[in-house]
Protein backbone atom coordinates (compact mmCIF):
# COMPACT_ATOMS: atom_id res chain seq x y z
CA UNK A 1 32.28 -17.61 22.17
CA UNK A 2 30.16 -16.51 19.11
CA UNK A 3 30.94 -17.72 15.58
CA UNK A 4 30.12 -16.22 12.28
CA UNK A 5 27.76 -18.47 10.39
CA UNK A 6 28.16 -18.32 6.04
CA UNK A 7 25.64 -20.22 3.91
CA UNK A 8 25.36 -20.35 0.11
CA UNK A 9 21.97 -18.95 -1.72
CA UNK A 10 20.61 -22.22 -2.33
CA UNK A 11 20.17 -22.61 1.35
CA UNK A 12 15.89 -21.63 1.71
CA UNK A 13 15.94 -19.17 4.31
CA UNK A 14 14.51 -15.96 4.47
CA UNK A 15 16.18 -12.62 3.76
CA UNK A 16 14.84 -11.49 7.55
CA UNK A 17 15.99 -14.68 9.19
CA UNK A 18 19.25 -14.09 7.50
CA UNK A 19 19.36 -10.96 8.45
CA UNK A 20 18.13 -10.90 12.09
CA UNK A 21 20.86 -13.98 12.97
CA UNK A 22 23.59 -12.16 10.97
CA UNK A 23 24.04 -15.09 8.64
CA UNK A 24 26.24 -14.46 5.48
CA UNK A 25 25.76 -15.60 1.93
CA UNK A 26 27.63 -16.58 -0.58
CA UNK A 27 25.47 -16.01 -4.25
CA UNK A 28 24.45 -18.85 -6.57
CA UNK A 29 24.65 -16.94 -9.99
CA UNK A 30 21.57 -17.85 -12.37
CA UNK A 31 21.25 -17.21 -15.96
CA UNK A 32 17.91 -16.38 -18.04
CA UNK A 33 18.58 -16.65 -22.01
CA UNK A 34 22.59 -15.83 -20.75
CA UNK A 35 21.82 -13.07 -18.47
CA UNK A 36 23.42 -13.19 -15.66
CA UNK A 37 21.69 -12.19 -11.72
CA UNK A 38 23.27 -12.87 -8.34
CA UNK A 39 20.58 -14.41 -5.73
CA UNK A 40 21.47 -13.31 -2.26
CA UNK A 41 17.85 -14.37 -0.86
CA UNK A 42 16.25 -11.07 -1.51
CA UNK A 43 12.92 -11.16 -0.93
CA UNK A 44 11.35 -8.95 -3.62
CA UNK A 45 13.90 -10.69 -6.42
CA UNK A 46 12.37 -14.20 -5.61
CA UNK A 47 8.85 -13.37 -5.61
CA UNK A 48 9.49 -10.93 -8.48
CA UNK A 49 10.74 -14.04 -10.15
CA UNK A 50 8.15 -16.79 -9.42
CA UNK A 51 5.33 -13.86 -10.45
CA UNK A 52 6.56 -13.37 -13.72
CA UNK A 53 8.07 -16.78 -14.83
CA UNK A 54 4.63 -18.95 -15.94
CA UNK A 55 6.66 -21.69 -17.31
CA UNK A 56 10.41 -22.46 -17.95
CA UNK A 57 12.27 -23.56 -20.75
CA UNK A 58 15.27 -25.77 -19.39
CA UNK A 59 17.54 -24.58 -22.42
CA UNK A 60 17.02 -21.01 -21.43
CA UNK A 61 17.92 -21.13 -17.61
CA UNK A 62 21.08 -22.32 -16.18
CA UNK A 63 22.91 -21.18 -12.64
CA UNK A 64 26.71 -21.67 -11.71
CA UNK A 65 28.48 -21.06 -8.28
CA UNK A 66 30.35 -18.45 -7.38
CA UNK A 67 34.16 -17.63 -8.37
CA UNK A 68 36.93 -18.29 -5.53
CA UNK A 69 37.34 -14.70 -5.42
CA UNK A 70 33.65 -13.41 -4.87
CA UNK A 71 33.69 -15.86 -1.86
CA UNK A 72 36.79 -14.67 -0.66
CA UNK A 73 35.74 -11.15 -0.67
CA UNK A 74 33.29 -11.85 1.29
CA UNK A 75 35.14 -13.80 4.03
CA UNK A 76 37.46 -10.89 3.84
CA UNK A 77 34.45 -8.44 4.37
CA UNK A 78 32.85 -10.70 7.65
CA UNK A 79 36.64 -10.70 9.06
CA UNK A 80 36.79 -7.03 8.73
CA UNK A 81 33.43 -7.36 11.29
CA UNK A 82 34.52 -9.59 13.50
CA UNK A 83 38.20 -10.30 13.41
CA UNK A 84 38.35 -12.64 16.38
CA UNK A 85 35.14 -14.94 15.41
CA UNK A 86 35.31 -18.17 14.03
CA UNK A 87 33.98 -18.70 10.85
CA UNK A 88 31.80 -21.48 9.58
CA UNK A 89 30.49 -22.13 6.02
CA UNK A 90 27.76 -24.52 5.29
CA UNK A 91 27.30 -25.35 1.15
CA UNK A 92 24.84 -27.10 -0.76
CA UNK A 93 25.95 -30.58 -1.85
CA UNK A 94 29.62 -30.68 -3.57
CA UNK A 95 28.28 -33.60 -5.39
CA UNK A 96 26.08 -30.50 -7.48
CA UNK A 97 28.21 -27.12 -6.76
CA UNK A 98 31.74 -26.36 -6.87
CA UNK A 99 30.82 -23.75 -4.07
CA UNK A 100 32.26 -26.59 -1.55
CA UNK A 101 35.61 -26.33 -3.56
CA UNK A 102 35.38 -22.75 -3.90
CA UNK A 103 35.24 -21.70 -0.79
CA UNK A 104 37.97 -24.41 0.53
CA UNK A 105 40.26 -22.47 -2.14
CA UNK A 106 39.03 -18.88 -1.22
CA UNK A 107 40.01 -19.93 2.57
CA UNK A 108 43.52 -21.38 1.53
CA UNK A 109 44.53 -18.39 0.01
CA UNK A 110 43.36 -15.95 2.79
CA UNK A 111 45.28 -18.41 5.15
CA UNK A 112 48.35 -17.88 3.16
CA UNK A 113 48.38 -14.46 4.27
CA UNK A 114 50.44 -13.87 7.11
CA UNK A 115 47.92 -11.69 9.18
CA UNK A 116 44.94 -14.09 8.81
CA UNK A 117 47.27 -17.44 9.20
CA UNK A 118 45.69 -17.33 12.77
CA UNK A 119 41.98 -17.85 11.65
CA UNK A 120 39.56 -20.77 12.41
CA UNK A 121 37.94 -20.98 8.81
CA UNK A 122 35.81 -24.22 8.17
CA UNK A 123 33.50 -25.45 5.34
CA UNK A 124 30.84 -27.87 5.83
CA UNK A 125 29.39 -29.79 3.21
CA UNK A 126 25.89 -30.16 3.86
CA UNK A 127 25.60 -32.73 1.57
CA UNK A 128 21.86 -31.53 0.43
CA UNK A 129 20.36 -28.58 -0.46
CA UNK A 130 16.99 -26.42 -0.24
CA UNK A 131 15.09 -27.03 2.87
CA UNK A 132 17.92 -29.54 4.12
CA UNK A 133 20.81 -26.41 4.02
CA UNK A 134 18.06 -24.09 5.98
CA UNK A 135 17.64 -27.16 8.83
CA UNK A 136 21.33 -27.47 9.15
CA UNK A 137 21.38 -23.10 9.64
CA UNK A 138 18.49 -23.00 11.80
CA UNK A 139 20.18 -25.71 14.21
CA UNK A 140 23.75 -24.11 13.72
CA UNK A 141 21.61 -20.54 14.94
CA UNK A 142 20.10 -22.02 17.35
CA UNK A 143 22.88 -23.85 19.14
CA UNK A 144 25.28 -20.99 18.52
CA UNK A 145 22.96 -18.92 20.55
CA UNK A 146 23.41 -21.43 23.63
CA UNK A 147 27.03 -19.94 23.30
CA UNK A 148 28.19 -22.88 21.64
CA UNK A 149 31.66 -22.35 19.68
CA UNK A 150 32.20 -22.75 15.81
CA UNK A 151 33.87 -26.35 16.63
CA UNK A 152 31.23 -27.57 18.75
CA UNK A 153 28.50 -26.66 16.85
CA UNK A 154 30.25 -28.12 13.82
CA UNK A 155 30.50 -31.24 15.41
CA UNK A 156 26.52 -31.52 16.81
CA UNK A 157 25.21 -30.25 12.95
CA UNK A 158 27.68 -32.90 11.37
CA UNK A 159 25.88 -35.57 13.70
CA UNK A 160 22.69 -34.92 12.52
CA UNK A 161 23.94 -35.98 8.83
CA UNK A 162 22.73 -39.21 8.78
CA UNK A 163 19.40 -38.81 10.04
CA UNK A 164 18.33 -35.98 7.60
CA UNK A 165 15.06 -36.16 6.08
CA UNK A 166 15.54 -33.39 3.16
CA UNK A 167 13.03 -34.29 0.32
CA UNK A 168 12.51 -32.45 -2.93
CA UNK A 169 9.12 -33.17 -5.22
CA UNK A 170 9.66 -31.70 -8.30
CA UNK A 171 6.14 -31.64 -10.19
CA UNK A 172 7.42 -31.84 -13.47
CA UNK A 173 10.08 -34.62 -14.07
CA UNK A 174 10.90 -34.07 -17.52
CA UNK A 175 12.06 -30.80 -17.35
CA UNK A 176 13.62 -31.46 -13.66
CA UNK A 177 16.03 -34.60 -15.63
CA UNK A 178 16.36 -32.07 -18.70
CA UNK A 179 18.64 -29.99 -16.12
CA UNK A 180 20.34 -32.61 -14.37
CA UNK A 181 21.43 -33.85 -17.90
CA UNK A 182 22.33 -30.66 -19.35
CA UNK A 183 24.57 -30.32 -15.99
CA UNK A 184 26.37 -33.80 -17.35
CA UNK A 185 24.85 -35.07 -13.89
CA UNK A 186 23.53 -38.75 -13.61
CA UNK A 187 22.77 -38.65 -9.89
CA UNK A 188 19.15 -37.85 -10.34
CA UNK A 189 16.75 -40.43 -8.49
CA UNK A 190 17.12 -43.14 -11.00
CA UNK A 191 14.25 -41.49 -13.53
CA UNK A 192 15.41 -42.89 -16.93
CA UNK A 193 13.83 -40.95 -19.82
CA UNK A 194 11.27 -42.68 -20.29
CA UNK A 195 10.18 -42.50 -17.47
CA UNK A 196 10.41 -38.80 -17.08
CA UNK A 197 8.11 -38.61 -20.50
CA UNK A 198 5.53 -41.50 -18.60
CA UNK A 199 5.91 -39.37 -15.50
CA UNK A 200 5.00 -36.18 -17.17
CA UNK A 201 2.05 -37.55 -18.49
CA UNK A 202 0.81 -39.01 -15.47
CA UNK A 203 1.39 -36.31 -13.13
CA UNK A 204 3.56 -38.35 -10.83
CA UNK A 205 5.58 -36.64 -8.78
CA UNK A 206 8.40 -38.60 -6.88
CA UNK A 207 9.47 -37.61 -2.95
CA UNK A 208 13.63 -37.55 -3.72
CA UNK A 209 15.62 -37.65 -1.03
CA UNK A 210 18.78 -35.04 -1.05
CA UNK A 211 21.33 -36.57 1.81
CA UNK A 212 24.87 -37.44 1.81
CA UNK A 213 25.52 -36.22 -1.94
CA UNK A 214 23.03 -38.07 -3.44
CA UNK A 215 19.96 -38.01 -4.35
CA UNK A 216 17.28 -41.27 -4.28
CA UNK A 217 14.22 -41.26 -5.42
CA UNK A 218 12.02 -43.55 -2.64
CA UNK A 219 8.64 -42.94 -3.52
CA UNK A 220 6.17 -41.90 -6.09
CA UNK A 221 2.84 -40.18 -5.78
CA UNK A 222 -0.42 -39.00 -8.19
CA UNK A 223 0.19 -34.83 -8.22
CA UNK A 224 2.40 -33.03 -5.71
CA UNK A 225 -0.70 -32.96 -3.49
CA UNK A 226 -0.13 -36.63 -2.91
CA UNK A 227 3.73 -36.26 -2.76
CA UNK A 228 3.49 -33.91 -0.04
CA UNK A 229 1.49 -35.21 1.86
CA UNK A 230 3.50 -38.92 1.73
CA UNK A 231 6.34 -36.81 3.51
CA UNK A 232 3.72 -34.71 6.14
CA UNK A 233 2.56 -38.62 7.26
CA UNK A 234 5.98 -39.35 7.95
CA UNK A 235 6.21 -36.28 9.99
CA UNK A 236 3.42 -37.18 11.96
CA UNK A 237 4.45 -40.67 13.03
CA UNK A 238 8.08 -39.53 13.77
CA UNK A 239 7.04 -36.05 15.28
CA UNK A 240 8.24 -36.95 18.88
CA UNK A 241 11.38 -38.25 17.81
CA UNK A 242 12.65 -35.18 15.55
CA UNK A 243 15.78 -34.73 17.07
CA UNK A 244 16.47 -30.84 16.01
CA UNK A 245 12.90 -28.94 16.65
CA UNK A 246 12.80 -27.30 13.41
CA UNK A 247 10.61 -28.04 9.92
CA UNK A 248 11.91 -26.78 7.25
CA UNK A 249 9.43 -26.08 3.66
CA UNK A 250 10.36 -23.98 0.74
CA UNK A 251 7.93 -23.83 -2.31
CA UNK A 252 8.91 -22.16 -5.83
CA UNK A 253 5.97 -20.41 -6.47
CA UNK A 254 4.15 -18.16 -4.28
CA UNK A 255 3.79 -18.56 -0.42
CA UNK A 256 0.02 -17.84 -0.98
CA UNK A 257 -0.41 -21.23 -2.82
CA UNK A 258 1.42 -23.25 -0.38
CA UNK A 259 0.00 -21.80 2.58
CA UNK A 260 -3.73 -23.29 0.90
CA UNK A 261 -2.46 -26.28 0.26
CA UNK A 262 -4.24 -28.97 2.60
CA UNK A 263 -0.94 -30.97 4.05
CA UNK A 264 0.55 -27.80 4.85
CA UNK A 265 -2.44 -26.97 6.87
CA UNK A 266 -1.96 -30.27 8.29
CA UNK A 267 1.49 -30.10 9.17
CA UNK A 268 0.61 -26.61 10.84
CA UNK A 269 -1.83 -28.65 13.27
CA UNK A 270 0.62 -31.45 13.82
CA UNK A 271 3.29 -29.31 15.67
CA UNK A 272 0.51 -27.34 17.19
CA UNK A 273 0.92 -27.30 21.08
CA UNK A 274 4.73 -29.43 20.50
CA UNK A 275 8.28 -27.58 20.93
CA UNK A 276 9.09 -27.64 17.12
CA UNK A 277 9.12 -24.76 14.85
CA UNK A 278 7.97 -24.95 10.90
CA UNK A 279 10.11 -22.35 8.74
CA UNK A 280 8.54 -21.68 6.03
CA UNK A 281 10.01 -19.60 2.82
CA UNK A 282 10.32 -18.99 -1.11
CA UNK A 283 12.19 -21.73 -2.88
CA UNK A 284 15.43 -20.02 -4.23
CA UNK A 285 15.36 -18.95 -7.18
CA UNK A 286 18.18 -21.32 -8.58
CA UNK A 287 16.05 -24.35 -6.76
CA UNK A 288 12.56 -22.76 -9.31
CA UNK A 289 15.69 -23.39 -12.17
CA UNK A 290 16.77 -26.94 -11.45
CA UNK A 291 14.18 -28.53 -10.21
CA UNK A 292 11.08 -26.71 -11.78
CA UNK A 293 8.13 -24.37 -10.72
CA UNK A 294 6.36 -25.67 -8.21
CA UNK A 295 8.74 -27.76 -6.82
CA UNK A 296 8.33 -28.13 -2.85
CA UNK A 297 10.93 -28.96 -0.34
CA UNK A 298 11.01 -30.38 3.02
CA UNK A 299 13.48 -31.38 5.92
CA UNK A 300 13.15 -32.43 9.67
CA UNK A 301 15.84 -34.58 11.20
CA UNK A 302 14.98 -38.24 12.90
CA UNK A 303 16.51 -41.74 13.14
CA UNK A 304 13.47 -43.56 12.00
CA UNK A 305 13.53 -44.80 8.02
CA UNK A 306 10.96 -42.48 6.11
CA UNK A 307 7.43 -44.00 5.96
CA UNK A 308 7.97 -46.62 9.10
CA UNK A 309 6.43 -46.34 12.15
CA UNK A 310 8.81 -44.98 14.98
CA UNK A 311 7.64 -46.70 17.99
CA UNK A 312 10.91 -46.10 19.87
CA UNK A 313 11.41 -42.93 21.55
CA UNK A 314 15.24 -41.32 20.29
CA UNK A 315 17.34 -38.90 21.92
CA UNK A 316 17.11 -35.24 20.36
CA UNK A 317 19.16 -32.44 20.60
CA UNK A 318 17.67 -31.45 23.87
CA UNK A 319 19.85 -28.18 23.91
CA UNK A 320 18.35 -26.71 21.09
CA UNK A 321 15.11 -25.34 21.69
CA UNK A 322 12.66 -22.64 19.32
C-alpha cells in the first residue's frame, strides 16, 4: 500500500526529485530586512538567491516555521488526492523548529473532525536537518517504492537514527553562532565567542554533527576544503558498510563551485562502480541564513564512529536499492 510522504523546506532535495516522487512540503518562511518569502524548494528562487546575496548580515535575515494552519491546509489538500493513503511527515530537528509541534497540532485538529477521525497521520522528527532530512526522504522513497506501508517504513527510517552521519561545515563561525544566539539557542557545537572571533580569523571550519537534536562539534579543519574532505575520508573507509545506499550533499552557493571542488570529485570516484547513489542539490535557502554562505552539508548512514576505521562488515538495508 502506497503512503504519502510530507517533508519540511529545510529538507535539501531538489524541486524535480520532489516532484517526480510526489513528495509534499511544508514552507520554512525566511525574512530579508523583514520581508517575508515562502521556500518550497524552487529551483530558480534558490539559485536566484545564492547569485545575488555576496555576503549576509545576520541582523538582517531571520526564518520561522510555518503556522498550524498553513500545514494543515496542506494535509487537507494531499487528503483531497489521496483520501485512503497514509500520511507521513518528516521535520527538521524540533530541538530548532516548531514545525515538529506544528504539524502534531495541525494533525490533532484535522483528527477532531469526524470524517478524517479514520486517518493514519504521523510526524517524524528527524532529529537533523539539511542533507540528514534529504537521506531520511530518499530512504523513505525508496523503500516506499518496494510497496512498503507508511508504518513500516516509519519503523526502518526511525532505525537508521542512531547511525546518521549528517554533518554541517559552516565556513564562517561567527556569523553561523551570531544566528544561533539571536534564536536564544545554546545548542551550537560548543563554539564560545571567542572562539567564533579566533575561528573567523583562522579560517577554521568545524565538521558539526546534526543527530538526535543536537548538534556537536567533533572536529576542526584549516578552510572548508579541509573540512570536507575530513568527512569524504570517513566515507571512504566506511563505504561498504553504509547501510542506506544514498549520499546526501547540499552546498549554499552555486552547484558550479561545489561540483570543482576536489573532495567532491573524490567522493564521485569513491562510489564509482558501488550500489550507492550521491544526491546532490542547492542548500535551502533558510540553511544559506543560519548557517552562512558557503556552508556544505553531508549525510550517509553507518554504525562505525566518524573518523575510525570500520573493519567489520554491518548489515545494511539490503531492500533498498538506487
Amino acid at each position: 500500500m502506497s503512503f504519502t510522504l510530507i517533508v519540511d523546506s529545510n529538507c535539501d532535495l531538489s524541486q524535480s526529485m520532489l516532484k517526480q516522487y510526489n513528495v509534499g512540503v511544508i514552507p520554512i518562511h525566511y525574512y530579508i530586512k523583514k520581508e517575508e518569502f515562502q521556500e518550497l524548494r524552487d529551483t530558480d528562487e534558490i539559485n536566484d538567491f545564492y547569485n545575488t546575496n555576496k555576503k549576509l548580515n545576520a541582523k538582517h535575515y531571520d526564518t520561522g516555521p510555518s503556522s498550524v494552519n498553513t500545514i494543515k491546509n496542506i494535509l487537507l489538500q494531499k487528503i483531497d488526492e489521496n483520501p485512503k493513503n497514509d500520511i507521513l511527515i518528516q521535520t527538521v530537528m524540533r530541538t530548532r523548529s516548531k514545525t515538529y509541534e506544528n504539524a502534531n497540532l495541525a494533525i490533532a485538529e484535522i483528527l477532531a473532525q469526524d470524517k478524517y477521525k479514520k486517518l493514519n497521520i504521523k510526524v517524524m522528527n528527524t532529529g537533523t536537518a539539511y542533507a540528514g532530512q534529504a537521506l531520511f526522504a530518499c530512504h523513505s522513497i525508496a523503500l516506499r517504492k518496494k510497496g512498503l506501508s507508511m508504518i513500516d517504513t516509519r519503523r526502518r527510517v526511525e532505525a537508521m537514527v542512531d547511525y546518521m552521519q549528517s554533518f554541517v561545515m559552516p565556513p564562517n563561525i561567527k556569523y553561523a553562532r551570531e544566528q544561533v544566539v539571536s534564536r536564544g539557542l545554546t545548542a551550537d557545537g560548543g563554539v564560545s565567542w571567542l572562539t567564533a572571533q579566533v575561528g573567523s580569523a583562522l579560517s577554521v571550519v568545524p565538521v558539526v554533527l546534526l543527530r538526535k537534536d543536537a548538534s556537536t562539534a567533533l572536529v576542526k579543519a584549516r578552510g572548508i576544503e579541509a573540512a570536507l574532505e575530513k568527512v569524504i575520508d570517513d566515507i571512504q573507509v566506511n563505504i561498504d558498510n553504509l547501510i542506506s545506499p544514498f549520499i546526501c550533499i547540499s552546498y549554499a552557493g552555486k552547484m558550479e563551485e561545489l561540483q570543482k571542488n576536489s573532495s567532491y570529485k573524490k567522493l564521485l570516484s569513491i562510489v564509482e562502480n558501488k550500489k550507492i547513489k550521491v544526491v546532490s542539490t542547492p542548500m535551502c535557502v533558510a540553511g544559506g541564513i543560519v548557517l552562512g554562505l558557503g556552508c556544505i552539508s553531508v549525510a550517509y548512514a553507518t554504525r562505525a564512529p566518524f573518523n575510525e576505521d570500520a573493519n567489520k562488515l554491518v548489515s545494511s538495508d539490503e531492500s533498498v536499492t538506487v
